[in-house]
Structure formats: C-alpha cells, structure tokens
C-alpha atoms as a PDB file:
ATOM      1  CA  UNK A   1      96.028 100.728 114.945  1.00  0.00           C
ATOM      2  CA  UNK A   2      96.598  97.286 116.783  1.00  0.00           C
ATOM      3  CA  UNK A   3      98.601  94.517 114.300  1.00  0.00           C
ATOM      4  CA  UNK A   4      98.186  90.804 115.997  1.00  0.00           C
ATOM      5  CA  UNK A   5      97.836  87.577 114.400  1.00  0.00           C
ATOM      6  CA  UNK A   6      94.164  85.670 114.342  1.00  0.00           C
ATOM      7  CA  UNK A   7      92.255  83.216 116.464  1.00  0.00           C
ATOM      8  CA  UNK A   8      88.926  81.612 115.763  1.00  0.00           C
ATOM      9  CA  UNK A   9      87.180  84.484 117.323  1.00  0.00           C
ATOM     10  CA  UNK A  10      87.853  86.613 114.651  1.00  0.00           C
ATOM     11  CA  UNK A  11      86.148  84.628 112.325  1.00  0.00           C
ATOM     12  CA  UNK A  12      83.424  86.742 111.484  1.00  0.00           C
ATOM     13  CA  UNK A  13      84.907  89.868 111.243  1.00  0.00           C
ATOM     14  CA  UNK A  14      87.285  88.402 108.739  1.00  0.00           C
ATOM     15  CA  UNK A  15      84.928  87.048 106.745  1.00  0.00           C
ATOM     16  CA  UNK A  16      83.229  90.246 106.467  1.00  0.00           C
ATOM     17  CA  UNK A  17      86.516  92.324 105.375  1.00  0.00           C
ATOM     18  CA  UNK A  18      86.908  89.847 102.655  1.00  0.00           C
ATOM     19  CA  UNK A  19      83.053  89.988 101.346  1.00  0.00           C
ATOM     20  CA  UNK A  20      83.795  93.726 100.975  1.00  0.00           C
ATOM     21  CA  UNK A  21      87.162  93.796  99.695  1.00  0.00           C
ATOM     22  CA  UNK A  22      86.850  90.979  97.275  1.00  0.00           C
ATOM     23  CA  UNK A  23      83.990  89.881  94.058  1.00  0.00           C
ATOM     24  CA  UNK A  24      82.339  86.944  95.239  1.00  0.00           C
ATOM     25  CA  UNK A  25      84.206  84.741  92.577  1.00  0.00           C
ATOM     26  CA  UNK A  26      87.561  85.298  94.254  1.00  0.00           C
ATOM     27  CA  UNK A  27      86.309  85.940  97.940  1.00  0.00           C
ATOM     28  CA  UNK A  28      87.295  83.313 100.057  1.00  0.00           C
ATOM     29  CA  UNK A  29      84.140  81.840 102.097  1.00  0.00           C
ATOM     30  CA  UNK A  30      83.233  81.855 106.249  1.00  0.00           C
ATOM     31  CA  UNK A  31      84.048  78.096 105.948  1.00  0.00           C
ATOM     32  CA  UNK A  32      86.805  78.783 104.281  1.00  0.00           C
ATOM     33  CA  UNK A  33      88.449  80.801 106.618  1.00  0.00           C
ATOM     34  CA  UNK A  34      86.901  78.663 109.737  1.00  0.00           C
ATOM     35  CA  UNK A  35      89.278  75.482 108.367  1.00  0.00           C
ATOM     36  CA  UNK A  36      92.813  77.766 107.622  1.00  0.00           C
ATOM     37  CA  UNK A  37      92.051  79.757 110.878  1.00  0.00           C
ATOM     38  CA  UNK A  38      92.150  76.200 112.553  1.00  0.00           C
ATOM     39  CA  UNK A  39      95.036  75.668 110.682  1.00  0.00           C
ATOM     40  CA  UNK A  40      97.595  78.591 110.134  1.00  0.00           C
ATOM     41  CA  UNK A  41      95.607  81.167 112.466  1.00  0.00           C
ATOM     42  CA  UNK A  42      99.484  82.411 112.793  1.00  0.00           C
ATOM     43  CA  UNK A  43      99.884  82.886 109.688  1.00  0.00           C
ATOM     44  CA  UNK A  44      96.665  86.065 109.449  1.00  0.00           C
ATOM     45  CA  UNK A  45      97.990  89.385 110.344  1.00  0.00           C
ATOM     46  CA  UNK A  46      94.940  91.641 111.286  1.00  0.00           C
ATOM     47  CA  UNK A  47      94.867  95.152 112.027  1.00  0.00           C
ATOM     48  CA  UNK A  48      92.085  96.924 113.925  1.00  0.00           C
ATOM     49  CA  UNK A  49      91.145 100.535 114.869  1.00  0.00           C
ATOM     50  CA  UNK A  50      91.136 100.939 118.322  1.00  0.00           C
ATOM     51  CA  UNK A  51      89.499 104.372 118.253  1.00  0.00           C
ATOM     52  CA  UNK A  52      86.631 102.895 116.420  1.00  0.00           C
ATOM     53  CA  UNK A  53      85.448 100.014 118.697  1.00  0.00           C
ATOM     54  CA  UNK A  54      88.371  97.331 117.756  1.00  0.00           C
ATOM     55  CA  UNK A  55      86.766  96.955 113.953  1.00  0.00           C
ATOM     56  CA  UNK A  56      88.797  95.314 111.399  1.00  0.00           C
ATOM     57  CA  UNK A  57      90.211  97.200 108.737  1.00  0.00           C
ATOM     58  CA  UNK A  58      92.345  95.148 107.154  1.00  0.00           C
ATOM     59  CA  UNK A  59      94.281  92.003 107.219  1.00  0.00           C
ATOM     60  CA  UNK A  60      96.981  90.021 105.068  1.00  0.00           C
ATOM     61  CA  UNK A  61      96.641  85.704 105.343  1.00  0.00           C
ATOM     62  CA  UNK A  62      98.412  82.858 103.986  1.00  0.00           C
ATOM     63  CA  UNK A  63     100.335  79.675 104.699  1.00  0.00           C
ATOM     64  CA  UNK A  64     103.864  78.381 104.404  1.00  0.00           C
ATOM     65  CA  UNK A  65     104.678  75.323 101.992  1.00  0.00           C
ATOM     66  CA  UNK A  66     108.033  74.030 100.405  1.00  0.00           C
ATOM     67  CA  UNK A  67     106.239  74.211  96.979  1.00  0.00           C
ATOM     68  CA  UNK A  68     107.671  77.273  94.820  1.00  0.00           C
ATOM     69  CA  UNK A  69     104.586  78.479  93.254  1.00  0.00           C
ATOM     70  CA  UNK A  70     101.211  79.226  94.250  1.00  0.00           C
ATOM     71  CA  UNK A  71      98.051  77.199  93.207  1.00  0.00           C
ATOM     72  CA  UNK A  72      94.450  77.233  93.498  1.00  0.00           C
ATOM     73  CA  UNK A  73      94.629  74.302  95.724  1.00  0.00           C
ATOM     74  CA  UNK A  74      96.252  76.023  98.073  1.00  0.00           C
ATOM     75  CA  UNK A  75      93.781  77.952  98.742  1.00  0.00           C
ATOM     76  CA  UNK A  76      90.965  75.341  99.163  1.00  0.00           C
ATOM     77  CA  UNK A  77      93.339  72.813 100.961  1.00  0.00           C
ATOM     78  CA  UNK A  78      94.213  74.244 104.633  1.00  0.00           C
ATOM     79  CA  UNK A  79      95.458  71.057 105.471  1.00  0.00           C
ATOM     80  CA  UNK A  80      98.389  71.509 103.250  1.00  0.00           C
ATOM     81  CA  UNK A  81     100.165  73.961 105.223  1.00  0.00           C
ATOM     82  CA  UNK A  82     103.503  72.962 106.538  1.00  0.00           C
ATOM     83  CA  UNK A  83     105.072  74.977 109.422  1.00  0.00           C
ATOM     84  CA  UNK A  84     108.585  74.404 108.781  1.00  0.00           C
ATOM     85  CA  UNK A  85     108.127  75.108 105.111  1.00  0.00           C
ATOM     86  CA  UNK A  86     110.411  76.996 103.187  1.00  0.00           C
ATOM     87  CA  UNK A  87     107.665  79.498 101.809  1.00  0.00           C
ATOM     88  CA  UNK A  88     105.275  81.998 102.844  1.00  0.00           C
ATOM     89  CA  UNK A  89     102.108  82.494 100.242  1.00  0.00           C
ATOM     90  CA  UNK A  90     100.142  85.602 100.255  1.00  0.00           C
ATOM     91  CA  UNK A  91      96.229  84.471  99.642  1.00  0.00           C
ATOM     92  CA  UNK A  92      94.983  87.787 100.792  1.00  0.00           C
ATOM     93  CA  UNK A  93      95.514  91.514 101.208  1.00  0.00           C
ATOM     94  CA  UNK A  94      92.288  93.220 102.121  1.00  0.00           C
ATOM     95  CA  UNK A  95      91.514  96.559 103.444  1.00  0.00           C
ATOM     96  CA  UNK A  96      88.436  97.776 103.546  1.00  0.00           C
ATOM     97  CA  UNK A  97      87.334 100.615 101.055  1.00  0.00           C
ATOM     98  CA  UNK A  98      86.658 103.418 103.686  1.00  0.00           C
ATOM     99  CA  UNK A  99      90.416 102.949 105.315  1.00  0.00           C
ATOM    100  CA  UNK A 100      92.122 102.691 101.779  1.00  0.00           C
ATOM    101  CA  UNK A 101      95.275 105.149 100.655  1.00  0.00           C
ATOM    102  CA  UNK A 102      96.327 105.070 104.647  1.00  0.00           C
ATOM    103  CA  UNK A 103      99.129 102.656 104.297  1.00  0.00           C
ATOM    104  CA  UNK A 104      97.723 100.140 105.985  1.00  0.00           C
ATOM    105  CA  UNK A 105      98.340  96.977 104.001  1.00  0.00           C
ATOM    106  CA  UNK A 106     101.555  98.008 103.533  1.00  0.00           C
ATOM    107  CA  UNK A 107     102.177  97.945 106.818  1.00  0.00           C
ATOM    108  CA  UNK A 108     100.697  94.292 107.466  1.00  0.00           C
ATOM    109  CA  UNK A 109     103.019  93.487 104.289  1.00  0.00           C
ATOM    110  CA  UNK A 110     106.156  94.686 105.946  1.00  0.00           C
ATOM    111  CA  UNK A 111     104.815  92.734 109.125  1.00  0.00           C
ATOM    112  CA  UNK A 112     104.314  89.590 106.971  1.00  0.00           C
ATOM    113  CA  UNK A 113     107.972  90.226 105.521  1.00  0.00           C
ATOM    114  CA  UNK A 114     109.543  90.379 108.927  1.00  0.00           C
ATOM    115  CA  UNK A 115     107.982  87.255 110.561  1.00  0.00           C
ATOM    116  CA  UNK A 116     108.852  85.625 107.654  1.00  0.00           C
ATOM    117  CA  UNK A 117     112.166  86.553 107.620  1.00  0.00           C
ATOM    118  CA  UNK A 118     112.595  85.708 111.222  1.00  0.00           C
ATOM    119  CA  UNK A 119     111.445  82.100 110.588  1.00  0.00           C
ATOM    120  CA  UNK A 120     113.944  81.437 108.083  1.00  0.00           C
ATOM    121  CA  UNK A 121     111.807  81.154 105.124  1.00  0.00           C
ATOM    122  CA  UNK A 122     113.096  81.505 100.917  1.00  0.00           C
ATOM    123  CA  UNK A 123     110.708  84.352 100.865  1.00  0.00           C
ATOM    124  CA  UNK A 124     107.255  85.378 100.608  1.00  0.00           C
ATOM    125  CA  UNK A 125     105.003  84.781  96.947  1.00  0.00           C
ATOM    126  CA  UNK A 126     101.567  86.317  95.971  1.00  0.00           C
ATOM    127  CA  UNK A 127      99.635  86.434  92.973  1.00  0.00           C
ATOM    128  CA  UNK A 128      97.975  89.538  91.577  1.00  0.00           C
ATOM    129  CA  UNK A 129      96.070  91.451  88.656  1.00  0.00           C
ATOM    130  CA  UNK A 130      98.469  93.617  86.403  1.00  0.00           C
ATOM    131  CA  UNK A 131      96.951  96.873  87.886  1.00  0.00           C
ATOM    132  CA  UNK A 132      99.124  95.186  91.377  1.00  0.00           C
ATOM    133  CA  UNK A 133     101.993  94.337  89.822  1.00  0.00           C
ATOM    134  CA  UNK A 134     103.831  98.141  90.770  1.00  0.00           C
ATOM    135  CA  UNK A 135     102.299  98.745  94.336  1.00  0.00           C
ATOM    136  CA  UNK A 136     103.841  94.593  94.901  1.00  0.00           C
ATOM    137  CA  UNK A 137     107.307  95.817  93.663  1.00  0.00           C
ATOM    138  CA  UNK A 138     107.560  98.591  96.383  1.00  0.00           C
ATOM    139  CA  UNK A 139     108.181  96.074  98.538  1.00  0.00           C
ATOM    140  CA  UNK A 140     110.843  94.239  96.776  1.00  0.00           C
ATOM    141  CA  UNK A 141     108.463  91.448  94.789  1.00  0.00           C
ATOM    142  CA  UNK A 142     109.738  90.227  91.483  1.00  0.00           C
ATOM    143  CA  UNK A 143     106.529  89.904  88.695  1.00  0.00           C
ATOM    144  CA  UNK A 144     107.602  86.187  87.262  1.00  0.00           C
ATOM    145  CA  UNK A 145     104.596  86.673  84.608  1.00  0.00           C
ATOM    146  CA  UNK A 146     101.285  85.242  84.632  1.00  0.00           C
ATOM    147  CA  UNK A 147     100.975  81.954  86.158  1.00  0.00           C
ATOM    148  CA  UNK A 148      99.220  78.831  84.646  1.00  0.00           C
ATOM    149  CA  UNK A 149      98.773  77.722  88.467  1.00  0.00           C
ATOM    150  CA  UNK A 150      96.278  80.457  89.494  1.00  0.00           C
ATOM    151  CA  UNK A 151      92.999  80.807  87.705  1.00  0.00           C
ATOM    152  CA  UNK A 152      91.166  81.410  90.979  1.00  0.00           C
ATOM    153  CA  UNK A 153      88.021  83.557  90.298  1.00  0.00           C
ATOM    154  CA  UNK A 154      88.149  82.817  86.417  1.00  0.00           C
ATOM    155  CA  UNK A 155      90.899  85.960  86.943  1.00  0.00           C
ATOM    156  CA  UNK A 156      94.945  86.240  85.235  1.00  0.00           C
ATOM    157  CA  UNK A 157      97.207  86.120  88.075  1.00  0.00           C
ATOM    158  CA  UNK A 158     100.284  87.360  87.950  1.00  0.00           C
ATOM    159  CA  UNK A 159     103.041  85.433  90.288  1.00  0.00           C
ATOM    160  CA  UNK A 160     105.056  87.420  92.330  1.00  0.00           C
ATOM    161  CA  UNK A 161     108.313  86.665  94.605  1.00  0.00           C
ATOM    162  CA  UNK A 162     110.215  88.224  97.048  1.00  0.00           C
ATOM    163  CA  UNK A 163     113.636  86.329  97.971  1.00  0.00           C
ATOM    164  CA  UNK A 164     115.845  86.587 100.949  1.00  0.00           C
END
C-alpha cells in the first residue's frame, strides 16, 4: 500500500470511496471535496493498492483551525481552514468495505497523528457514533460526550480529542 497526501486529480476516486463508505445524508459531495481539495489537499491522507491498479482503498481528510470543537460548518466551509492553526479535525475515515479489518485506517490515523504532531498542533479531534467511540480510544482519543456542534446527517456525534 502507497500513503500520500491528495491533489485535484484524485477527485473522483475520492468521491467514490466516500459514496461507498458513507449514507448519503452524511457523505460529503464531489463538489464538496473539489472546494477542500483546493483548499487543504495536504491535509487528505490516501492510501492505494498498488497491486490492484493504484485504486483507492481508503483515506482519512480534514483541516486545521484554532477553534476547539468541531462543527457542521466546518465541513461545508473549506475556506475556513487555517494552516497555522492550532488543531487538526478529522471529517473523514473511509475504507472501503472489501479492504475492511486490514488495518488500514489505522494506519492513515497514525499517519494523520504524526504530521500533526510534527506541525506543532494541540492535537487532532473527530466526531463519531457510539459504536466508534472504543476503536477511536486505541489511538489515544478522549470521548468528551456527545456534542451539540455536530448534527451532520441528522446523526449523534460523539466529540473526540487527542492532546499532545
């Protein structure tokens, strides 16, 4: 497996993982992606299978802010995205079904960690359904309960933080 980080290019393909990996209500859209690729395109971690024609298989995205906590906006709003912010939010982790239970978005995780460890950053925080909140934790994220800042795809969201 090849980890890099995104360009415009991979536009479709990303698209695609996401409109398998996620219910349409929470999926994030091809234009959606088009405006944070052309923002934050540094900020996607993909990972593709080299043995089967460089197809992605999974990928983790998100941008860095100085706000604390995680809101819908966020993830309509591209533009808000601030390079020398203090914190890196998780919108995505997506794998697709037939490459599941290989370790692979932990690995993109521990990726997303190190980079944003190496920048400096406060940490890393995602938001996730309870049935998340344990597979999260392996990787040293704090559950901070269910956010009132995240109702994205009519869904409960729990908010969860890893510190440096």
């Amino acid at each position: 497996m090849i980890i890099r980080t995104a360009t415009i290019d991979d536009l479709p393909q990303i698209a695609a993982v996401e409109s398998e990996c996620f219910p349409p209500a929470e999926a994030a859209t091809k234009e959606e992606f088009a405006d944070r690729l052309i923002h934050y395109a540094n900020h996607f971690w993909l990972m593709f299978d080299e043995q089967n024609d460089n197809k992605l298989v999974a990928f983790v995205d998100g941008f860095v802010t100085n706000e604390p906590d995680l809101t819908d906006e966020m993830y309509e709003k591209a533009s808000m995205h601030d390079e020398s912010g203090a914190w890196q939010m998780i919108f995505g982790v997506n794998t697709i079904p037939a490459y599941r239970r290989r370790g692979l978005a932990g690995e993109l995780l521990e990726r997303a960690i190190e980079d944003a460890r190496k920048q400096g950053r406060k940490g890393l925080v995602l938001t996730c359904k309870d049935a998340l909140i344990h597979y999260y934790a392996k990787f040293g994220f704090q559950n901070e309960g269910v956010t009132d800042k995240s109702v994205h795809g009519d869904a409960v969201w729990n908010q969860m933080r890893l510190t440096f």
